[in-house]
PDB file of N, CA and C in Angstrom:
ATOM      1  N   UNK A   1      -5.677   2.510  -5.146  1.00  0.00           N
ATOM      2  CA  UNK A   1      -4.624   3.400  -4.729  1.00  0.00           C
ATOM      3  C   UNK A   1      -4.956   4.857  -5.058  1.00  0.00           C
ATOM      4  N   UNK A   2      -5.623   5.098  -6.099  1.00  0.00           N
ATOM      5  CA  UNK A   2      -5.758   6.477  -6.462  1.00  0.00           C
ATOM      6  C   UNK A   2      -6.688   6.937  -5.168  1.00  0.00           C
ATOM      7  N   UNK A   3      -7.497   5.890  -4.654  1.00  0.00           N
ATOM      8  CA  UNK A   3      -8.187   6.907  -3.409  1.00  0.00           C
ATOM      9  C   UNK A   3      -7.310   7.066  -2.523  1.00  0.00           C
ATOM     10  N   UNK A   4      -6.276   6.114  -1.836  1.00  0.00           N
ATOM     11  CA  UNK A   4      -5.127   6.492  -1.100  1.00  0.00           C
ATOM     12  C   UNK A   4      -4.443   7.596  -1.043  1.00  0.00           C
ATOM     13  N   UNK A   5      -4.420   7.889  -2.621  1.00  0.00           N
ATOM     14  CA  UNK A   5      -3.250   9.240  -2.444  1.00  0.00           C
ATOM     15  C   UNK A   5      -3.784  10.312  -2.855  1.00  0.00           C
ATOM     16  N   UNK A   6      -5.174  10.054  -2.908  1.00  0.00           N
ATOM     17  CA  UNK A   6      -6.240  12.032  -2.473  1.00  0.00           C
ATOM     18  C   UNK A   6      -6.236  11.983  -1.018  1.00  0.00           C
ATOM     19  N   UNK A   7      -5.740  11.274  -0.282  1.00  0.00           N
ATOM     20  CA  UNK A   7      -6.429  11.473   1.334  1.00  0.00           C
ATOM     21  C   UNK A   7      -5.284  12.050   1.762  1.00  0.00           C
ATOM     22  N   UNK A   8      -5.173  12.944   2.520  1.00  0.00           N
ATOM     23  CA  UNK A   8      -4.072  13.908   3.503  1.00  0.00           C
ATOM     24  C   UNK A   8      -2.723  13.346   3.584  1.00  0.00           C
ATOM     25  N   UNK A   9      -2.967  12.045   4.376  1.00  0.00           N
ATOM     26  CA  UNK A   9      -2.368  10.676   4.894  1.00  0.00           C
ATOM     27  C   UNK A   9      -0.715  12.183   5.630  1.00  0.00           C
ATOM     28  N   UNK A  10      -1.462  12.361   6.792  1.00  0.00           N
ATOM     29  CA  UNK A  10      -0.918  12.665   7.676  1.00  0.00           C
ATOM     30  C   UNK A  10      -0.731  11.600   9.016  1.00  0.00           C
ATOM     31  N   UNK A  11       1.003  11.476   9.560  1.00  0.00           N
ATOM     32  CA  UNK A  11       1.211  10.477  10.047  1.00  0.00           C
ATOM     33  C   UNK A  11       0.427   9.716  11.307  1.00  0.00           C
ATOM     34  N   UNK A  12       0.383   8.606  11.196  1.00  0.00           N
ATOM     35  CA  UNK A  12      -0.687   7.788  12.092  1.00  0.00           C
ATOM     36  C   UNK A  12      -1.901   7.177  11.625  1.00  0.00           C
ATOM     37  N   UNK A  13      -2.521   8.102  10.679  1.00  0.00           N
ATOM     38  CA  UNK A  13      -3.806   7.903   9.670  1.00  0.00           C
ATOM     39  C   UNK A  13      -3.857   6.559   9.287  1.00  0.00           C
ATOM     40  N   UNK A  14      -5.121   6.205   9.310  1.00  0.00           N
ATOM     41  CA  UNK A  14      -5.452   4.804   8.830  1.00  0.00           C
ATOM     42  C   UNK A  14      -6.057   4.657   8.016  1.00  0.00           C
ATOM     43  N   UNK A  15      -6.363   3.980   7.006  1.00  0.00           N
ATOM     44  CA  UNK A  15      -7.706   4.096   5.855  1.00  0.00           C
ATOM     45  C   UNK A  15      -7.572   2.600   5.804  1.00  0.00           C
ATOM     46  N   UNK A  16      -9.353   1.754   5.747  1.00  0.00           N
ATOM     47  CA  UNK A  16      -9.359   0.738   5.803  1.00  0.00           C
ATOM     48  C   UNK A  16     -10.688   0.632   4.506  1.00  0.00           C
ATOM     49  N   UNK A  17     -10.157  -0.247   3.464  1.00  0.00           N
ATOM     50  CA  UNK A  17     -10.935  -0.058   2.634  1.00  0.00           C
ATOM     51  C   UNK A  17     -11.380  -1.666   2.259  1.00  0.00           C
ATOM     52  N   UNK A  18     -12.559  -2.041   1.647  1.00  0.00           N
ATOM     53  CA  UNK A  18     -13.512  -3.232   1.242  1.00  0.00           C
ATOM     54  C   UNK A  18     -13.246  -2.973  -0.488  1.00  0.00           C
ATOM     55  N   UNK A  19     -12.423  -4.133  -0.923  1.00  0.00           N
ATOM     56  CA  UNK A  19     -11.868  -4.007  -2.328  1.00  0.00           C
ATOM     57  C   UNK A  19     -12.345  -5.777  -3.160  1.00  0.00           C
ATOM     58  N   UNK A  20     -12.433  -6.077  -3.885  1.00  0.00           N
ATOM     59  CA  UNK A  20     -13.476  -6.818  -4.591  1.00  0.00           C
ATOM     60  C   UNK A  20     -12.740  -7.071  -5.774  1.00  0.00           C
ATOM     61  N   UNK A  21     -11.708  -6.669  -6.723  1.00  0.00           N
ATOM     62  CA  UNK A  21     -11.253  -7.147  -7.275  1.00  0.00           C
ATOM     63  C   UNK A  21     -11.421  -8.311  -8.170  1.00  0.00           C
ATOM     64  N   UNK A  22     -11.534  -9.343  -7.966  1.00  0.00           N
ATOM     65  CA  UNK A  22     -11.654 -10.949  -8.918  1.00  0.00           C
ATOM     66  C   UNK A  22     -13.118 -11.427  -7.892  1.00  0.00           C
ATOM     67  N   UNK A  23     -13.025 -12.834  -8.101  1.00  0.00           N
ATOM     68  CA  UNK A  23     -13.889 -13.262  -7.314  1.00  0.00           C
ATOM     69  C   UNK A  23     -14.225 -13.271  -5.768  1.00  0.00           C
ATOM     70  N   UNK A  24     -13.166 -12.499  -5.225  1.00  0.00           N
ATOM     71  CA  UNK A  24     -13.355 -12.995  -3.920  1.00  0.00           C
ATOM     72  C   UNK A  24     -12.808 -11.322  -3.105  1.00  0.00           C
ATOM     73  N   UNK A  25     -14.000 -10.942  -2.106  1.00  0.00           N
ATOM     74  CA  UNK A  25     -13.888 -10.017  -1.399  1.00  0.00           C
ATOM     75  C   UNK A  25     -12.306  -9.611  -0.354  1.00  0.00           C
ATOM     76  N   UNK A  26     -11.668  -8.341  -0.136  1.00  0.00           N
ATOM     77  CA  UNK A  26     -10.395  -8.177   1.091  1.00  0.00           C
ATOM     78  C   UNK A  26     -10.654  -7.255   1.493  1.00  0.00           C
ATOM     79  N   UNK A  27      -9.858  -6.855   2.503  1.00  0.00           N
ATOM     80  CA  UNK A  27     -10.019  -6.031   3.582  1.00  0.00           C
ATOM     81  C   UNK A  27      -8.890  -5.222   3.260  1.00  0.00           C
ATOM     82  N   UNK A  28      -8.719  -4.068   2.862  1.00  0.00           N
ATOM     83  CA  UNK A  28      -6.612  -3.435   2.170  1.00  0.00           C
ATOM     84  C   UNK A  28      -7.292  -2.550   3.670  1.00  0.00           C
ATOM     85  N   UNK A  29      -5.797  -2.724   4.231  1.00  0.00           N
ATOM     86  CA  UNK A  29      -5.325  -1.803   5.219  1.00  0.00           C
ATOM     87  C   UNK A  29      -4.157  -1.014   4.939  1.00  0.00           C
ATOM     88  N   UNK A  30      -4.376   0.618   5.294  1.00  0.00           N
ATOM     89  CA  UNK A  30      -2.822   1.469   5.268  1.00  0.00           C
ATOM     90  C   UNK A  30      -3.102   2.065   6.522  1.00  0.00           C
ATOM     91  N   UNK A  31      -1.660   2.398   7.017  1.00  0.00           N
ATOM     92  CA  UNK A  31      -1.138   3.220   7.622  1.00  0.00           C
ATOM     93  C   UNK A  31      -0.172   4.107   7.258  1.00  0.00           C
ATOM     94  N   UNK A  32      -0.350   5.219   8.028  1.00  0.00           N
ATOM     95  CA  UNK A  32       0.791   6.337   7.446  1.00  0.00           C
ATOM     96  C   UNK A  32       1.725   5.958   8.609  1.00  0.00           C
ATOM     97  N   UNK A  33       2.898   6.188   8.175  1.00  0.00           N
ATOM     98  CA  UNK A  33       4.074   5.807   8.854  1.00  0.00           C
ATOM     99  C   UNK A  33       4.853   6.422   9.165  1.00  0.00           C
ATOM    100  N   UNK A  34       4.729   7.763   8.253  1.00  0.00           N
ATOM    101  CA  UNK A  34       5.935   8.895   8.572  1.00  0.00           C
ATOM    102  C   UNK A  34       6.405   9.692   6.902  1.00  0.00           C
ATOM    103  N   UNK A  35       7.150  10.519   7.141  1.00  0.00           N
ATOM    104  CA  UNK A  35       7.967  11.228   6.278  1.00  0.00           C
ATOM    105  C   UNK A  35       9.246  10.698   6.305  1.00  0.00           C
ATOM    106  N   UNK A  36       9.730  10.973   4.869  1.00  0.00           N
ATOM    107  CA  UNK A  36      11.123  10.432   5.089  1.00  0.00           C
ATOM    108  C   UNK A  36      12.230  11.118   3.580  1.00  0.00           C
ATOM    109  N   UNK A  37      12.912  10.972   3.565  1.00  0.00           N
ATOM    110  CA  UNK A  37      14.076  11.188   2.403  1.00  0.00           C
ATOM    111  C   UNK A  37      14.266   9.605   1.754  1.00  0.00           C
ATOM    112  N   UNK A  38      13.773   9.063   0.451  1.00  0.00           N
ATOM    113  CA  UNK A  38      14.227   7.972   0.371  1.00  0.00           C
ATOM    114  C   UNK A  38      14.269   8.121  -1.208  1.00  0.00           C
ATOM    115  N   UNK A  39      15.035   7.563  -1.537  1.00  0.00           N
ATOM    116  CA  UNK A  39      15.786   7.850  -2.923  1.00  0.00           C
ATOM    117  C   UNK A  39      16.273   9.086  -3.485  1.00  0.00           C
ATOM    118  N   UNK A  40      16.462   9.876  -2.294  1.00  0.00           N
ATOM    119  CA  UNK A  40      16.605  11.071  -2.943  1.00  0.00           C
ATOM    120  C   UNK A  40      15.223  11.912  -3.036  1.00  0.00           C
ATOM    121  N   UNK A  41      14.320  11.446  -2.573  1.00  0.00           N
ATOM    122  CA  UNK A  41      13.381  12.199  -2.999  1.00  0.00           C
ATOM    123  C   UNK A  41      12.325  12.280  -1.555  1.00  0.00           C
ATOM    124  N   UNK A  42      11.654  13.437  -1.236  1.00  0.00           N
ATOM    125  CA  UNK A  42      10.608  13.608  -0.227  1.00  0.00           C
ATOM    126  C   UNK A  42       9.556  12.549  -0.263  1.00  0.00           C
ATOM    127  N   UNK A  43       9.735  12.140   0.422  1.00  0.00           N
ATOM    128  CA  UNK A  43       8.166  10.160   0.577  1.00  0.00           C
ATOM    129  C   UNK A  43       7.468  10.397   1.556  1.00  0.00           C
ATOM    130  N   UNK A  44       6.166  10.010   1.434  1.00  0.00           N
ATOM    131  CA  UNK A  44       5.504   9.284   2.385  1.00  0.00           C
ATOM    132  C   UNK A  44       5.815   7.722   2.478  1.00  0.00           C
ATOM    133  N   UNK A  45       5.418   7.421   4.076  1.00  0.00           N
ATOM    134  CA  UNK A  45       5.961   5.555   3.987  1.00  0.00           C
ATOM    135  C   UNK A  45       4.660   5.243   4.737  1.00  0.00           C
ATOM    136  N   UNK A  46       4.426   4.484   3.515  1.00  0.00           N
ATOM    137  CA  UNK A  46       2.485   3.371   4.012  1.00  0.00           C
ATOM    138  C   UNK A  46       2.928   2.029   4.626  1.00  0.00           C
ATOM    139  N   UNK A  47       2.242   1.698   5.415  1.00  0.00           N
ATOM    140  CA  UNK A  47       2.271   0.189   5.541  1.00  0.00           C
ATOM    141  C   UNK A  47       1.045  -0.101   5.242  1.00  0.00           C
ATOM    142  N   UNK A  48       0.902  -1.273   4.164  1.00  0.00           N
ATOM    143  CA  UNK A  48      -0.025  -1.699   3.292  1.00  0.00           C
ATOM    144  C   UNK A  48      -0.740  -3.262   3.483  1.00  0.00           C
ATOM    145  N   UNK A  49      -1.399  -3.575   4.102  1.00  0.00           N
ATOM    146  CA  UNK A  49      -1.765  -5.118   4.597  1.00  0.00           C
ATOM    147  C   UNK A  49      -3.099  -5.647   3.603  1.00  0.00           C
ATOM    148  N   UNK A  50      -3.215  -6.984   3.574  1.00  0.00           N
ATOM    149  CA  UNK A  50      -4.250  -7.250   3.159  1.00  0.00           C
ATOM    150  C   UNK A  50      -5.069  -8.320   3.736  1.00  0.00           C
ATOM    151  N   UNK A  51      -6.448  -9.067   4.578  1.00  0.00           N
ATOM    152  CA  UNK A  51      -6.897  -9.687   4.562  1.00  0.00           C
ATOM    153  C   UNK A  51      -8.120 -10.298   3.458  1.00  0.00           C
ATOM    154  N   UNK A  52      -8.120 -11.274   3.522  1.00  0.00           N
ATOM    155  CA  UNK A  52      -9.459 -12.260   3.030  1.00  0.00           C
ATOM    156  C   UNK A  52     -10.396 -12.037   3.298  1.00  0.00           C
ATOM    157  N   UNK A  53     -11.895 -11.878   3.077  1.00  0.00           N
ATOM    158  CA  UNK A  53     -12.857 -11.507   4.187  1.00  0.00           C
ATOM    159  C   UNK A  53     -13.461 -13.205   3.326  1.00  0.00           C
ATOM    160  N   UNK A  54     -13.861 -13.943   4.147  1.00  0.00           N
ATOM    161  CA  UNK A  54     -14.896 -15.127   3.985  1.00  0.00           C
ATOM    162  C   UNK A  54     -16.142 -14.839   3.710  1.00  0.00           C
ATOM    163  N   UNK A  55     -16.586 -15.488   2.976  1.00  0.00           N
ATOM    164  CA  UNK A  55     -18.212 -14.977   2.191  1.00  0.00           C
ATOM    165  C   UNK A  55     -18.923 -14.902   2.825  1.00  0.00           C
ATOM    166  N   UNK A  56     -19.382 -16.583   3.273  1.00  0.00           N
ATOM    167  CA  UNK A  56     -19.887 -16.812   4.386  1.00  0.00           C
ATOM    168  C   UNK A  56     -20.178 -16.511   6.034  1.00  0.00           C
ATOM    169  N   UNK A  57     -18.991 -16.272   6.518  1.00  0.00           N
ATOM    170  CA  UNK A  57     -18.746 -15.686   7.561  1.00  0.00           C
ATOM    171  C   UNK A  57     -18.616 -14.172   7.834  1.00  0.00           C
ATOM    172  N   UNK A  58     -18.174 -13.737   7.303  1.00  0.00           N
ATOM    173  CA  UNK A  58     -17.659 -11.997   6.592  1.00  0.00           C
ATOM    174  C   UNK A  58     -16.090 -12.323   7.815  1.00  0.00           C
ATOM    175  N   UNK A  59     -15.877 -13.354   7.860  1.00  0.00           N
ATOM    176  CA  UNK A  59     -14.499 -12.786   8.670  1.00  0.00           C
ATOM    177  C   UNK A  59     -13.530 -12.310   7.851  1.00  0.00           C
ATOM    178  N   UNK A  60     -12.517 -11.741   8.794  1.00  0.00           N
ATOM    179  CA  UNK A  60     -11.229 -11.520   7.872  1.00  0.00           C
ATOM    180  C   UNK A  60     -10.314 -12.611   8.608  1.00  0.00           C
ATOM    181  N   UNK A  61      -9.932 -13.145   7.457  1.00  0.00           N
ATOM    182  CA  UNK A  61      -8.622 -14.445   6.866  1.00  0.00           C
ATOM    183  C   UNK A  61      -7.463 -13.937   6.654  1.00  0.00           C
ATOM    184  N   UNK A  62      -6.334 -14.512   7.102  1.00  0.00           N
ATOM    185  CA  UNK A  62      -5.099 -13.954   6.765  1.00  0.00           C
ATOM    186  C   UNK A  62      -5.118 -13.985   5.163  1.00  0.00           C
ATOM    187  N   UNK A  63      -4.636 -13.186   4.876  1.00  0.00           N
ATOM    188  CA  UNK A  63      -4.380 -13.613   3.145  1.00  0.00           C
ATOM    189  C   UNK A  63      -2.881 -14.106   2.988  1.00  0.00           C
ATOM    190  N   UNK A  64      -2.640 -15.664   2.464  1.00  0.00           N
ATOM    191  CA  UNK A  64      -1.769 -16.602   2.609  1.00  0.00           C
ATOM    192  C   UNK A  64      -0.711 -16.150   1.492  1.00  0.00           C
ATOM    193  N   UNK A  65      -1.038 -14.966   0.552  1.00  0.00           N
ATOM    194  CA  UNK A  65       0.157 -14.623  -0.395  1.00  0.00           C
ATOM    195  C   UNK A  65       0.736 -13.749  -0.312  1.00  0.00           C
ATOM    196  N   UNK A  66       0.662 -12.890   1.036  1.00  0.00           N
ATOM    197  CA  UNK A  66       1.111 -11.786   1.996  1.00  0.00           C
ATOM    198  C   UNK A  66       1.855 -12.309   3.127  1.00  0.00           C
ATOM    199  N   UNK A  67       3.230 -12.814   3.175  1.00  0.00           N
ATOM    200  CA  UNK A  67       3.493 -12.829   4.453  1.00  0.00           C
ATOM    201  C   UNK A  67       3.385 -12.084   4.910  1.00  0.00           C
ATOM    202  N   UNK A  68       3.779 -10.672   5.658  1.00  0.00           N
ATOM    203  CA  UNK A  68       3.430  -9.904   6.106  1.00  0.00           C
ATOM    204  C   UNK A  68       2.905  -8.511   5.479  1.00  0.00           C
ATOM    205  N   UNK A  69       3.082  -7.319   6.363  1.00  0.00           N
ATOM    206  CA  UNK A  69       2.743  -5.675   5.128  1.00  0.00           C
ATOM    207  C   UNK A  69       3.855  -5.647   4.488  1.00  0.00           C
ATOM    208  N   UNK A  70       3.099  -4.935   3.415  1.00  0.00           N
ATOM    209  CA  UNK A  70       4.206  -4.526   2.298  1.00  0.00           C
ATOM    210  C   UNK A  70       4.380  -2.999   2.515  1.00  0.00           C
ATOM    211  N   UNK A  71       5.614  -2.180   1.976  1.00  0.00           N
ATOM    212  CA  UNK A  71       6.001  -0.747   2.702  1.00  0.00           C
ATOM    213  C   UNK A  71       6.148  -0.207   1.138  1.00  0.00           C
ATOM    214  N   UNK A  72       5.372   0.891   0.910  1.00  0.00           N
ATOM    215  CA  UNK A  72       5.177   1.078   0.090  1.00  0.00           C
ATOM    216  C   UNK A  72       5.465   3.152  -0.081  1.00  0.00           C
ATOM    217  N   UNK A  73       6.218   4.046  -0.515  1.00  0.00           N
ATOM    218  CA  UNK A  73       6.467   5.034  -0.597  1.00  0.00           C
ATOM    219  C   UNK A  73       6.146   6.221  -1.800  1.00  0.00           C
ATOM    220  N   UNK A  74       4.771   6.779  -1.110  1.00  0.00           N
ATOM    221  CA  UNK A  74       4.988   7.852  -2.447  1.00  0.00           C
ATOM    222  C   UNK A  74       5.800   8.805  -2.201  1.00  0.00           C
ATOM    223  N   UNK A  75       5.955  10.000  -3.418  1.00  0.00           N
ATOM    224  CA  UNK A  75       6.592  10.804  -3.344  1.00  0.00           C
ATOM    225  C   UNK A  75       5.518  12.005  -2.539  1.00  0.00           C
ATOM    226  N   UNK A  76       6.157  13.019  -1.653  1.00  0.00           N
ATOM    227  CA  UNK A  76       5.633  13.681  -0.692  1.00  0.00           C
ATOM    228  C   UNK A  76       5.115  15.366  -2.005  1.00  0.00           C
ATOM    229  N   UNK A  77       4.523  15.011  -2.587  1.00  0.00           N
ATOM    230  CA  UNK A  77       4.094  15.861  -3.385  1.00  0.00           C
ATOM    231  C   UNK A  77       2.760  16.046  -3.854  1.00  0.00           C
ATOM    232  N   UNK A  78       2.299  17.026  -4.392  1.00  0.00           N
ATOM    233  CA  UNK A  78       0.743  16.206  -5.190  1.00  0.00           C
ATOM    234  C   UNK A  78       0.906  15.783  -5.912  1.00  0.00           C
ATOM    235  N   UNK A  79       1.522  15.111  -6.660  1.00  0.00           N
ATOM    236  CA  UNK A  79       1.540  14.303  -7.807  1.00  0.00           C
ATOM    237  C   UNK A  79       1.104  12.916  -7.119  1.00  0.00           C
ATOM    238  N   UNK A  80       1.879  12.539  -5.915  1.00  0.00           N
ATOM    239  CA  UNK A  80       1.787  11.159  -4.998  1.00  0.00           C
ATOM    240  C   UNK A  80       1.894  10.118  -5.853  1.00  0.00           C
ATOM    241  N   UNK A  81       3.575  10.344  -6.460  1.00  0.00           N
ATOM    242  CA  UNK A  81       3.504   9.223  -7.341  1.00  0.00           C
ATOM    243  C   UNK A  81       4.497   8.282  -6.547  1.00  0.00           C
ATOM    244  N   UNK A  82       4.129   6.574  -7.070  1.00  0.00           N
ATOM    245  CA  UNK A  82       4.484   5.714  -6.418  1.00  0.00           C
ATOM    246  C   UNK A  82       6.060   5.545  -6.567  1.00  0.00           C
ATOM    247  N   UNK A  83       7.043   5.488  -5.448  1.00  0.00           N
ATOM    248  CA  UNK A  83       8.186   5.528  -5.767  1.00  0.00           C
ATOM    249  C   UNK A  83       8.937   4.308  -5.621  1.00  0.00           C
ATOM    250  N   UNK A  84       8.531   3.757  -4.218  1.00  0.00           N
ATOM    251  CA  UNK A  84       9.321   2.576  -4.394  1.00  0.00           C
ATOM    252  C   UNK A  84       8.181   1.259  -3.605  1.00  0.00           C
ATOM    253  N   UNK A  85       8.263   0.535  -3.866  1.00  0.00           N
ATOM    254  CA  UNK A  85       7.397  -0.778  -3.364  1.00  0.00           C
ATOM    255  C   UNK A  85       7.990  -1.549  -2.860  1.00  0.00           C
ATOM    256  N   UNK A  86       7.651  -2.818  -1.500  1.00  0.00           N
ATOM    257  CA  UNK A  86       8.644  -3.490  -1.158  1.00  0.00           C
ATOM    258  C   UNK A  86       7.595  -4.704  -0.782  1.00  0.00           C
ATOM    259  N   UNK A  87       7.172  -5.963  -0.867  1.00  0.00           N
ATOM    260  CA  UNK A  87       6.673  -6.967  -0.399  1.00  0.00           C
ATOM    261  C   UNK A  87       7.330  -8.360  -0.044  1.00  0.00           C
ATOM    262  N   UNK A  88       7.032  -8.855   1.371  1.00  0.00           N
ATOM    263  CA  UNK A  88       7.149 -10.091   0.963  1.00  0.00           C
ATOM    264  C   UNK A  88       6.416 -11.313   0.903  1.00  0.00           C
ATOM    265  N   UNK A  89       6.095 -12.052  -0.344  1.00  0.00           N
ATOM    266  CA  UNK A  89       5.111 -12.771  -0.744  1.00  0.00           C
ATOM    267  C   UNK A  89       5.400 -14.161  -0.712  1.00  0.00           C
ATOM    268  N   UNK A  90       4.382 -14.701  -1.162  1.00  0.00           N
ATOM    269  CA  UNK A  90       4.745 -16.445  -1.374  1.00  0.00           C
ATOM    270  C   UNK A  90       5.690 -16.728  -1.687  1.00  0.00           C
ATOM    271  N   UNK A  91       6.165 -16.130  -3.323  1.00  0.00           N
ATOM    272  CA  UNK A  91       7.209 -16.293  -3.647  1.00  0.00           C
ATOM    273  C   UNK A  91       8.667 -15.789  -3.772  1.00  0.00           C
ATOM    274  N   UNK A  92       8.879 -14.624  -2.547  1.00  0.00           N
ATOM    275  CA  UNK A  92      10.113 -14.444  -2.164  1.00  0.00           C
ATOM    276  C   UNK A  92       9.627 -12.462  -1.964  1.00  0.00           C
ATOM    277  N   UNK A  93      10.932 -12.051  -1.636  1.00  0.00           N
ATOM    278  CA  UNK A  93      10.824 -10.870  -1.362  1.00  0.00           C
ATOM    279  C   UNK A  93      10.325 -10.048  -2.932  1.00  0.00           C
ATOM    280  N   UNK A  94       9.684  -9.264  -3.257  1.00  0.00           N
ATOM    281  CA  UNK A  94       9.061  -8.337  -4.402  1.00  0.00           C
ATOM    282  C   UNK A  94       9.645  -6.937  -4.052  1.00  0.00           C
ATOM    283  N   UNK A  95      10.337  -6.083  -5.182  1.00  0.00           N
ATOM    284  CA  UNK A  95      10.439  -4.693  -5.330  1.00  0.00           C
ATOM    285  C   UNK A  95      10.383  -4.221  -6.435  1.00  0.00           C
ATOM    286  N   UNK A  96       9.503  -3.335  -6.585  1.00  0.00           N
ATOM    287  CA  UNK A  96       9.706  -2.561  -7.524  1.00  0.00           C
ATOM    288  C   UNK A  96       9.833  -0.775  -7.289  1.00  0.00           C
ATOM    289  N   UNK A  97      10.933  -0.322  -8.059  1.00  0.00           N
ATOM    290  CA  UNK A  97      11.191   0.967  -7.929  1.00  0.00           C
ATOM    291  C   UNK A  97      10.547   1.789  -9.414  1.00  0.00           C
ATOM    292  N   UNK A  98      10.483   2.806  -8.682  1.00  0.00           N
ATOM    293  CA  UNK A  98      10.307   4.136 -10.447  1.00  0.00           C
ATOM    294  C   UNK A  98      11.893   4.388 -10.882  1.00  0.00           C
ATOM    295  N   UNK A  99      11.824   3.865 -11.906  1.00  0.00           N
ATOM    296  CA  UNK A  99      12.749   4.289 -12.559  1.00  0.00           C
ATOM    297  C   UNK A  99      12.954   5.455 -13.081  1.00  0.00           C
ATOM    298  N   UNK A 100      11.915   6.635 -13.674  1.00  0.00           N
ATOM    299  CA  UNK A 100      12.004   7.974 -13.980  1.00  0.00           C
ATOM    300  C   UNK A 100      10.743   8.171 -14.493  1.00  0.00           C
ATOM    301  N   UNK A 101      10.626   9.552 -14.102  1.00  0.00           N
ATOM    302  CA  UNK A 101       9.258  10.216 -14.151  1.00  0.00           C
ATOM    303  C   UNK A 101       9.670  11.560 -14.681  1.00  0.00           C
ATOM    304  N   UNK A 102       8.567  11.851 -15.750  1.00  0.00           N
ATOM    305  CA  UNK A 102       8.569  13.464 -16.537  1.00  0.00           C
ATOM    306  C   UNK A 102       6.951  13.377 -16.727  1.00  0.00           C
ATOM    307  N   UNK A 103       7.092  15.158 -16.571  1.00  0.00           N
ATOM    308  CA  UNK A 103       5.445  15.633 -16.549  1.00  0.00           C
ATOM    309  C   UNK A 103       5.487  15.810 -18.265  1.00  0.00           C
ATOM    310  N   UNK A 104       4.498  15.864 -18.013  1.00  0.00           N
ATOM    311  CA  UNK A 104       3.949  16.192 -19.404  1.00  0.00           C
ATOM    312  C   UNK A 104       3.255  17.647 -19.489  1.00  0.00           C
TER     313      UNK A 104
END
């Protein structure tokens, strides 16, 4: 994510990145989605996807613990801090919000 939120991410923009994580290779997809007012606060809104890529094959696999993208909002600032998160996964809808932020 920290490379996500050095990039412009002016609306439409795509960034498709090869992420490696644990044992097994994905494909993270964003899109910029727009500007918006959401919590009170100036956001960007990502749509955030993920595939499987197969070892063997190099395809990309749905990834089965993603039902679909997750919508994910920074704040429209340079700071681009994460404000609110929204997924829905295997095991039911996921959110997490910022509860409060101070600079230091």
């Amino acid at each position: 994510m920290l490379h996500i939120r050095s990039q412009k991410l002016n609306t439409g923009d795509r960034i498709t990145l090869v992420v490696h994580p644990f044992g097994n290779p994905y494909l993270f997809n964003v899109k910029v989605q727009g500007r918006e007012v959401h919590l009170k606060r100036k956001t960007i809104r990502l749509s955030v996807g993920m595939r499987k890529i197969d070892r063997k094959t190099l395809e990309a696999l749905p990834y089965k613990k993603m039902n679909s993208d997750a919508t994910l909002w920074l704040s429209d600032d340079t700071d681009r801090i994460p404000v609110e998160f929204r997924a829905a996964v295997f095991i039911g809808d996921v959110r997490a919000t910022l509860a409060g932020f101070q600079k230091s």
